[in-house]
Protein backbone atom coordinates (compact mmCIF):
# COMPACT_ATOMS: atom_id res chain seq x y z
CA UNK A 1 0.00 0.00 0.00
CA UNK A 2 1.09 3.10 -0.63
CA UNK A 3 0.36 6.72 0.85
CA UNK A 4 1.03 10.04 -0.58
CA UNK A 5 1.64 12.63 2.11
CA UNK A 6 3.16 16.01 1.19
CA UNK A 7 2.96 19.85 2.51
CA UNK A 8 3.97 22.57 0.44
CA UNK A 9 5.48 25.67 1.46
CA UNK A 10 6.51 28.40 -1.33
CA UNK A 11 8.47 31.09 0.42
CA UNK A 12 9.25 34.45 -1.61
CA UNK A 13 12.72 35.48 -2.04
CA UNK A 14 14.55 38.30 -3.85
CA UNK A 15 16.03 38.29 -7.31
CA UNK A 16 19.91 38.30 -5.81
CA UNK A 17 21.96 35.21 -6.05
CA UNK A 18 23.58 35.79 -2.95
CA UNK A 19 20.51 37.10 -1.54
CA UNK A 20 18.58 33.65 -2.21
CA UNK A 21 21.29 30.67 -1.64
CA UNK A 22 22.33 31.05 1.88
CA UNK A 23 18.92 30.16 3.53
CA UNK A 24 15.89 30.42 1.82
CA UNK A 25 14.27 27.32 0.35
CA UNK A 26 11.66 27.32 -2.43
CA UNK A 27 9.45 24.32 -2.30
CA UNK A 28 7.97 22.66 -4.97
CA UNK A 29 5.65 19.53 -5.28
CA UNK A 30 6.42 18.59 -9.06
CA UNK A 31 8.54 15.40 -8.61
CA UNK A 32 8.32 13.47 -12.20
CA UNK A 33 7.08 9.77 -11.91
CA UNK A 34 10.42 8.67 -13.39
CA UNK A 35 11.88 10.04 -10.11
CA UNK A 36 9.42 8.33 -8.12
CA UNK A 37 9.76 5.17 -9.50
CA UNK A 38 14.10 5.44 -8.85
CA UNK A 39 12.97 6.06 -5.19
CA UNK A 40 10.97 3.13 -4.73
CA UNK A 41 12.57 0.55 -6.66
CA UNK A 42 15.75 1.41 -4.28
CA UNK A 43 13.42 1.75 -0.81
CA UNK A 44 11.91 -2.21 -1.50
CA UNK A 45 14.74 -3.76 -0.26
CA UNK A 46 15.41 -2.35 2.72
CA UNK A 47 13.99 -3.56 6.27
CA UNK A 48 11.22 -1.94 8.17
CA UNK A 49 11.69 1.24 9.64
CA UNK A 50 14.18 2.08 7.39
CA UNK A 51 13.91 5.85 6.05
CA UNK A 52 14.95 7.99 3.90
CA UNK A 53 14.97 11.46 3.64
CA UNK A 54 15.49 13.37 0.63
CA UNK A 55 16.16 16.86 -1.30
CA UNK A 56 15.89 16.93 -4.99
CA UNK A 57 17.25 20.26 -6.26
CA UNK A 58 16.43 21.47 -9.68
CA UNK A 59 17.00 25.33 -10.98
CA UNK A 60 17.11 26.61 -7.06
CA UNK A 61 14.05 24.51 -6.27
CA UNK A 62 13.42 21.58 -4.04
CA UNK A 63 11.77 18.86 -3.77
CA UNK A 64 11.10 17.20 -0.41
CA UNK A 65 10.57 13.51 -0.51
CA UNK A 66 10.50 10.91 2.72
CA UNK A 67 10.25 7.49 2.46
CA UNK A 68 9.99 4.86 5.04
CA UNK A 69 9.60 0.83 5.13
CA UNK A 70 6.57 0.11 7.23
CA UNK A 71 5.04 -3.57 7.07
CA UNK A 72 6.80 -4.22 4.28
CA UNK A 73 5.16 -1.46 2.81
CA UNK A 74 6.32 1.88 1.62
CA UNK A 75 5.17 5.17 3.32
CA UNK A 76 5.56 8.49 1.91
CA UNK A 77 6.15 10.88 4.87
CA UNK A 78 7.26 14.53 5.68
CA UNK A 79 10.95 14.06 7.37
CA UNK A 80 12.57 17.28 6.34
CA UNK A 81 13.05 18.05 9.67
CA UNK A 82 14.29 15.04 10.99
CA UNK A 83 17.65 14.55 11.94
CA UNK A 84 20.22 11.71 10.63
CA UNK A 85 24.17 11.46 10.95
CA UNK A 86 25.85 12.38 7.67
CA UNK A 87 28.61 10.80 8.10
CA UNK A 88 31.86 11.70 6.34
CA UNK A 89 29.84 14.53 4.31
CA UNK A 90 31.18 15.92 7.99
CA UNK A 91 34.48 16.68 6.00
CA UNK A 92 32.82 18.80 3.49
CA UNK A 93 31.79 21.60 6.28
CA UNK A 94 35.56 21.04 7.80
CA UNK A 95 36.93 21.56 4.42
CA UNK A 96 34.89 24.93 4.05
CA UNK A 97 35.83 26.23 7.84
CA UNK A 98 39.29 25.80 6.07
CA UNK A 99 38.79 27.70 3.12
CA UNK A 100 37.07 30.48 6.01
CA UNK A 101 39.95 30.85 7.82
CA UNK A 102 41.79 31.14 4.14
CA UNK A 103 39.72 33.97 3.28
CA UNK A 104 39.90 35.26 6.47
CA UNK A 105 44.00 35.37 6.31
CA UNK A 106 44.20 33.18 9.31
CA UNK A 107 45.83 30.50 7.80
CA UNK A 108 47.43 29.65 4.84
CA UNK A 109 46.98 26.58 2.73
CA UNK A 110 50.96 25.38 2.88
CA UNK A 111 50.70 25.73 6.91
CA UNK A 112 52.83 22.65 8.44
CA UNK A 113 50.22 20.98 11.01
CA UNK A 114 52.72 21.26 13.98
CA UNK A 115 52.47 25.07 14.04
CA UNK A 116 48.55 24.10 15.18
CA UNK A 117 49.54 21.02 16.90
CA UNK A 118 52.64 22.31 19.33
CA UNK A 119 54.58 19.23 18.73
CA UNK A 120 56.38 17.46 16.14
CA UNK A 121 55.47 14.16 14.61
CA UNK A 122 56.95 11.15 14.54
CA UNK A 123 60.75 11.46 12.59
CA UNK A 124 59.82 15.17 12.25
CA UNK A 125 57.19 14.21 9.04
CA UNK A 126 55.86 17.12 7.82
CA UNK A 127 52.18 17.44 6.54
CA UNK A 128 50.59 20.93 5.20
CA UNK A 129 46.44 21.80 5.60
CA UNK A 130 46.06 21.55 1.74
CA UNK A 131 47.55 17.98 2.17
CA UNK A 132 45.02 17.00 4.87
CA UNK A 133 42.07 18.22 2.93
CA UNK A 134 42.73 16.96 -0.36
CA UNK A 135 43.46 13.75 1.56
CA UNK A 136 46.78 13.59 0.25
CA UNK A 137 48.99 13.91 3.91
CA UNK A 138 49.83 10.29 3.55
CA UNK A 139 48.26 9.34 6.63
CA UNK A 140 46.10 6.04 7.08
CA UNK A 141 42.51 5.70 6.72
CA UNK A 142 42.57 5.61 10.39
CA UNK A 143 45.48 4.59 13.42
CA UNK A 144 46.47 1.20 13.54
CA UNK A 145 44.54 1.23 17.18
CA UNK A 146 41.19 1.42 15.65
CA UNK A 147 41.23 -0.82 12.98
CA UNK A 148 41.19 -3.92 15.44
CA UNK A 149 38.35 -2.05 17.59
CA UNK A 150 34.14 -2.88 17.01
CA UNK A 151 32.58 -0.86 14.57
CA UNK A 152 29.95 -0.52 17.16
CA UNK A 153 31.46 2.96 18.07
CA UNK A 154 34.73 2.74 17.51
CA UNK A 155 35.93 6.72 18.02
CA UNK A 156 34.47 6.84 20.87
CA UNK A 157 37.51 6.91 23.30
CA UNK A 158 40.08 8.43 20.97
CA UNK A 159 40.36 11.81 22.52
CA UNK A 160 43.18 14.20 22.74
CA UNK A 161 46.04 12.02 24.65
CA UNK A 162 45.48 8.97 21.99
CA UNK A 163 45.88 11.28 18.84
CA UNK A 164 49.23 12.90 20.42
CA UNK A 165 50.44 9.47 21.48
CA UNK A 166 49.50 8.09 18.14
CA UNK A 167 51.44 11.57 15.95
CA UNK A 168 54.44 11.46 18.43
CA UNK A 169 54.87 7.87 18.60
CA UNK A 170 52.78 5.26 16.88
CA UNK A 171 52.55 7.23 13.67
CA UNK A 172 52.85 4.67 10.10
CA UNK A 173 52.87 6.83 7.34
CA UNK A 174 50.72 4.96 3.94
CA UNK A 175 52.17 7.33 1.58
CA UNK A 176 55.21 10.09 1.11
CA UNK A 177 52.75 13.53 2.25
CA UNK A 178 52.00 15.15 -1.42
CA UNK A 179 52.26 12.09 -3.20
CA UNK A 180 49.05 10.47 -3.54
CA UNK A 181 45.45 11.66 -2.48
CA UNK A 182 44.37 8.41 -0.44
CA UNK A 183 40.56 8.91 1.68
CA UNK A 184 41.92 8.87 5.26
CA UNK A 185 39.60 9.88 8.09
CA UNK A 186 42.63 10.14 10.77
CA UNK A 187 43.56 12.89 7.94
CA UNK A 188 40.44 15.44 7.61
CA UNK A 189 39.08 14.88 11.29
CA UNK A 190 43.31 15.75 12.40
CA UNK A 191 42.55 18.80 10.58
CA UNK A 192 38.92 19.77 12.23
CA UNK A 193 41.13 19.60 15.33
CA UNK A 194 44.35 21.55 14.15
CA UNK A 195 41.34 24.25 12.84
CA UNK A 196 40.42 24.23 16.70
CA UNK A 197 43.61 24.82 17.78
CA UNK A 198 44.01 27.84 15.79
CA UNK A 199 40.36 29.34 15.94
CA UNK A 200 40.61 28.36 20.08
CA UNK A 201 36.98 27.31 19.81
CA UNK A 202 35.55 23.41 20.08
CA UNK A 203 34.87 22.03 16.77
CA UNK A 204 31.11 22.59 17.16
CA UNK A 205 32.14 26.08 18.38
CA UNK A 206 33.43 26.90 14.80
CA UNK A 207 30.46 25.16 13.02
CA UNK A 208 28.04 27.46 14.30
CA UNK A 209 29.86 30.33 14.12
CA UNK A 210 31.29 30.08 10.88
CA UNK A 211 28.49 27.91 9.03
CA UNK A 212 24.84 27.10 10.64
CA UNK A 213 24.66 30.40 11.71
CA UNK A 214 24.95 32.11 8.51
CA UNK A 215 22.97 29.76 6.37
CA UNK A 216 20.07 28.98 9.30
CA UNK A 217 21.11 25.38 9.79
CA UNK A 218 19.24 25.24 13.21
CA UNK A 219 18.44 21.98 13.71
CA UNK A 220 22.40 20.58 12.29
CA UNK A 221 24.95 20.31 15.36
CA UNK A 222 27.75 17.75 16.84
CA UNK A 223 25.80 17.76 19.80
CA UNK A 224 23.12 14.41 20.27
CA UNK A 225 21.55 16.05 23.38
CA UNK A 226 20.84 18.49 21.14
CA UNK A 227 18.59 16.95 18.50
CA UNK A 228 17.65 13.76 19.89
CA UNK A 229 13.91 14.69 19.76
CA UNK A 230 14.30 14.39 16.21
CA UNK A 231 16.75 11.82 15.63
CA UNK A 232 16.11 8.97 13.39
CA UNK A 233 17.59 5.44 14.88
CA UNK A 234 20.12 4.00 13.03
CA UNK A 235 19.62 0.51 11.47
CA UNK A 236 21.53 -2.37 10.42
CA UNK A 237 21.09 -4.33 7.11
CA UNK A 238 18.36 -6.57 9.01
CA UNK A 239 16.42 -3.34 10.95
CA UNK A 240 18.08 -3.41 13.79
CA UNK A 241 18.81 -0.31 16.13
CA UNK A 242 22.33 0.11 16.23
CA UNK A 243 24.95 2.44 18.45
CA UNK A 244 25.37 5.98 17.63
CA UNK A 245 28.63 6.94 16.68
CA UNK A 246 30.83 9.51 19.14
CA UNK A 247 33.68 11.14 16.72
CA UNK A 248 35.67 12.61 19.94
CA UNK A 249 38.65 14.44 18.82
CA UNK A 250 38.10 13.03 14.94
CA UNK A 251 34.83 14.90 14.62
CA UNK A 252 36.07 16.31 11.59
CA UNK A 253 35.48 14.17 9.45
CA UNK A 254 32.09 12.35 10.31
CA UNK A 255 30.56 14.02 13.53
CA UNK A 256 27.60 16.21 12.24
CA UNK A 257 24.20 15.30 12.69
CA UNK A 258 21.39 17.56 10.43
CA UNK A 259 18.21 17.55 8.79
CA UNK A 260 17.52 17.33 4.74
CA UNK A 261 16.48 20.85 4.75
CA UNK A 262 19.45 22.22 6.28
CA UNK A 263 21.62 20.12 4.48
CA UNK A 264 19.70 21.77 1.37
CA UNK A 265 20.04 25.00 2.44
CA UNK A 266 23.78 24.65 2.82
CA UNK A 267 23.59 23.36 -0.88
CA UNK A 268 21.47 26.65 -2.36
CA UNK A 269 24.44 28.83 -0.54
CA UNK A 270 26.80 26.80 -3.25
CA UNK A 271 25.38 28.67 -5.94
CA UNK A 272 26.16 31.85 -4.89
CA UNK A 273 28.94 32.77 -6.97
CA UNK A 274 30.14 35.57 -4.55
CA UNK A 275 30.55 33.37 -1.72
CA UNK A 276 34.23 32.92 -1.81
CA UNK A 277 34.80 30.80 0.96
CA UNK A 278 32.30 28.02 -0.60
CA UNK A 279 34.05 28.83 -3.68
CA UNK A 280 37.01 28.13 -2.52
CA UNK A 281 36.11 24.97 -0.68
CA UNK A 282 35.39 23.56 -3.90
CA UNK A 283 38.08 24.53 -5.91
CA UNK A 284 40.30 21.60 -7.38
CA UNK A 285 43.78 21.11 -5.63
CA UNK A 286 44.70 17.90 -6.30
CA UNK A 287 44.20 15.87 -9.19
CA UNK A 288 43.54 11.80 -8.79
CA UNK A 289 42.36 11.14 -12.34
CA UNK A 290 41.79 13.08 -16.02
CA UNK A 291 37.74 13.25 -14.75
CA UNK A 292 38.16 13.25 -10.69
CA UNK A 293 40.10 15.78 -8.47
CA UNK A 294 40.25 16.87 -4.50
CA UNK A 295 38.81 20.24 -3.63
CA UNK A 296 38.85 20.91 0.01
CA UNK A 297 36.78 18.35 1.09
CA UNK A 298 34.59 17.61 -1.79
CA UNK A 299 35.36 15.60 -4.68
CA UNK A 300 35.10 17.29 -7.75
CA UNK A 301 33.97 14.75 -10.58
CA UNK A 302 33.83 16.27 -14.56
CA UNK A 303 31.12 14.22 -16.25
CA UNK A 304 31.38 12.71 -20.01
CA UNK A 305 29.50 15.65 -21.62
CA UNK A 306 32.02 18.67 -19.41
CA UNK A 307 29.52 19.01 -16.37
CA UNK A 308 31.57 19.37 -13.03
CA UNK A 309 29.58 17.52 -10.06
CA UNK A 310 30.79 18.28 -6.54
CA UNK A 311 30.12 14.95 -4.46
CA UNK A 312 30.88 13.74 -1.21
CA UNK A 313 29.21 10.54 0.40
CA UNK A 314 29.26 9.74 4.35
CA UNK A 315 28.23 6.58 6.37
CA UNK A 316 28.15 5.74 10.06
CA UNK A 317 27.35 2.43 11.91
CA UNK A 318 24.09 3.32 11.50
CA UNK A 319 23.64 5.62 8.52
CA UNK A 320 24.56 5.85 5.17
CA UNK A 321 24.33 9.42 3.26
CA UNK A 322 24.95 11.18 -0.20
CA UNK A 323 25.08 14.50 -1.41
CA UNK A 324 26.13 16.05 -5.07
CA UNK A 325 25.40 19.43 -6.68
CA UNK A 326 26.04 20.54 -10.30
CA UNK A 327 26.52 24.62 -9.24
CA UNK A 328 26.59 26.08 -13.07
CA UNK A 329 22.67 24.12 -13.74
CA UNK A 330 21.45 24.73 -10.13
CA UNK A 331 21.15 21.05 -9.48
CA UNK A 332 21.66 18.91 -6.58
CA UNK A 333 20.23 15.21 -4.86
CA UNK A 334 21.28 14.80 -0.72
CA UNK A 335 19.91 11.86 0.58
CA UNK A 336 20.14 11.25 4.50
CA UNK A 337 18.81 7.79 5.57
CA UNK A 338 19.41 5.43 8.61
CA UNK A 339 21.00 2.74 6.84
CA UNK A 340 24.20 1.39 8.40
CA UNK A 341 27.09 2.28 6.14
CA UNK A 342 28.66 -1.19 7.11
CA UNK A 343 26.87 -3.78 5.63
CA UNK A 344 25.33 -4.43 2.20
CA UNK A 345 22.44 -1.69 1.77
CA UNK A 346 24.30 1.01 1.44
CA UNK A 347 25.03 0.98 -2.29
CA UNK A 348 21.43 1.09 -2.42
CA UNK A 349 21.48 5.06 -0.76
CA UNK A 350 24.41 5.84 -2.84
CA UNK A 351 23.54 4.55 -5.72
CA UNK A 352 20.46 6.40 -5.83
CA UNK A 353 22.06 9.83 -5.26
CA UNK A 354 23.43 9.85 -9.57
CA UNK A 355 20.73 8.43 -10.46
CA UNK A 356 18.46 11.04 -9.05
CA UNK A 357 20.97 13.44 -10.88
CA UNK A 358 21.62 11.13 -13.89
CA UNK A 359 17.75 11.76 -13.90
CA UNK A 360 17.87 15.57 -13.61
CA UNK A 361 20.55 16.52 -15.84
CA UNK A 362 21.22 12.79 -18.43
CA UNK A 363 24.65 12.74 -17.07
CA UNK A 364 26.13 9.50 -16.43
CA UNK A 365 28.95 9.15 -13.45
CA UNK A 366 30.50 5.79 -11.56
CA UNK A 367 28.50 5.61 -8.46
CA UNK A 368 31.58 4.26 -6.71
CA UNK A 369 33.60 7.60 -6.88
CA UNK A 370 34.29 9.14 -3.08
């Protein structure tokens, strides 16, 4: 059975670009059946209470679709206000608090990390900001201390003392820094807390200073307490609840928790070609392939037919999220769902993010890209 549920709100906004994309959201309830038909085809094989929540942005406008697994059913709700983790899209917002403080003249892009730090690592290596954005430092996916750890919550108690016992002692470098961009979350949340260092403020400190505030992300924090009133449980692949994950000092680069419509409005502020911080944050600064480069913190993908998508996909024990804008057509798909980013279902969300796109614009794009 299927039900239809939708509330539409058209708010008035000014002709300015800059004027329009840092918080207002124009609604629209014209979501072709093609689109519909993507969305359920994905949502009918996932468990129960499974739910998705979704923003499909075409020419400025948005679309608001939820979608949740109910008796083996699927229910269209409103969930544009509820609140999932996003996962390592968490390194997109740390990538643009860099490109801030760039702006800003507070720091500078070839910055060694131990200025921020106040000690050395291990045999002296050296590793810039630009290197730990673009995820080319050469640093692991994560220290060899967590890998052998439950992916129940495994950051949990990897706090200040572990990360300088791990830079100063345990360090194992993957790669020469500058040589190779290789996805390392030890990297981009070591950078959220070198960005700390130097703004003196917690991490959440410079979030809503520097980012929710100015765009009206009200309901998107690091805090749980915070939000837990509209937090979605997380799932596993068979519907089970699952453990929250606590980032600790790593929180850059997969602590946020926020709503579709915040993450949307933080997507309209993209297009605002006079924003040079976001500008910045998505500028290319370190090529991986002919068609795929690092920007700070996004990926920056060039389609077949010359489009440039910026993409960034996240995933928690119990969540699994996607988000990609085209900023010359006005375009964009973020899907937030509570789908454990550990087991098989989660190619389902991020799959479903191009195709939405593929949809909107005919582009084509691997679906596996970071």
């Amino acid at each position: 059975m299927l039900i239809l549920s939708m509330v539409v709100a058209i708010q008035g906004c000014g002709n300015p670009e800059a004027k329009r994309s840092k918080s207002q959201v124009i609604e629209t309830e014209t979501l072709p059946e093609d689109q519909y038909e993507l969305i359920l085809d994905k949502v009918k094989a996932l468990p129960n209470q499974a739910e998705l929540a979704i923003a499909i942005i075409e020419n400025w406008k948005v679309n608001f679709v939820g979608v949740k697994r109910e008796q083996d059913s699927t229910v269209f709700l409103q969930n544009k206000d509820k609140v999932f983790e996003i996962g390592s899209i968490t390194k997109v917002f740390t990538g643009t608090l860099l490109a801030n403080y760039l702006v800003e003249g507070e720091v500078n892009l070839e910055d060694q990390i131990d200025k921020y730090l106040g000690y050395s690592l291990k045999e002296d290596v050296k590793i810039t900001l630009k290197q730990l954005a673009t995820h080319s430092s050469g640093l692991p996916r994560v220290p060899a201390s967590l890998e052998a750890l439950s992916l129940e919550n495994p950051y949990k108690d990897f706090g200040e003392e572990e990360l300088k016992t791990y830079l100063t002692h345990d360090l194992r470098m993957k790669h020469k820094p500058g040589e190779v961009s290789d996805y390392s979350n030890l990297g981009v949340g070591l950078l959220g807390y070198v960005l700390s260092n130097k703004a003196q403020m917690t991490y959440e400190e410079m979030l809503q200073k520097e980012i929710f505030s100015k765009y009206g992300m009200n309901a998107s924090t690091t805090i749980r307490s915070k939000v837990e009133d509209k937090l979605v449980i997380g799932l596993n692949d068979k519907g089970e609840e699952v453990s929250n994950w606590d980032m600790s000092v790593l929180m850059g680069a997969g602590g946020i928790l926020s709503s579709v419509k915040d993450m949307s409005k933080f997507a309209l502020a993209q297009f605002d070609s006079l924003n040079r911080e976001l500008v910045l944050s998505r500028t290319a600064f370190f090529e991986v392939t002919e068609n795929y480069s690092m920007a700070l913190g996004w990926s920056v993908i060039q389609t077949e037919s010359g489009a440039v998508w910026n993409w960034h996909n996240g995933g928690t024990g119990g969540y699994t999220s996607s988000m990609i804008i085209d900023v010359k057509a006005k375009n964009g798909v973020i899907i937030l769902s509570n789908i454990s980013a550990l087991g098989e279902l989660t190619n389902t969300i991020t799959s479903l993010a191009p195709a939405l796109m593929d949809d909107i614009k005919g582009e084509e794009i691997d679906s596996d890209s970071k």
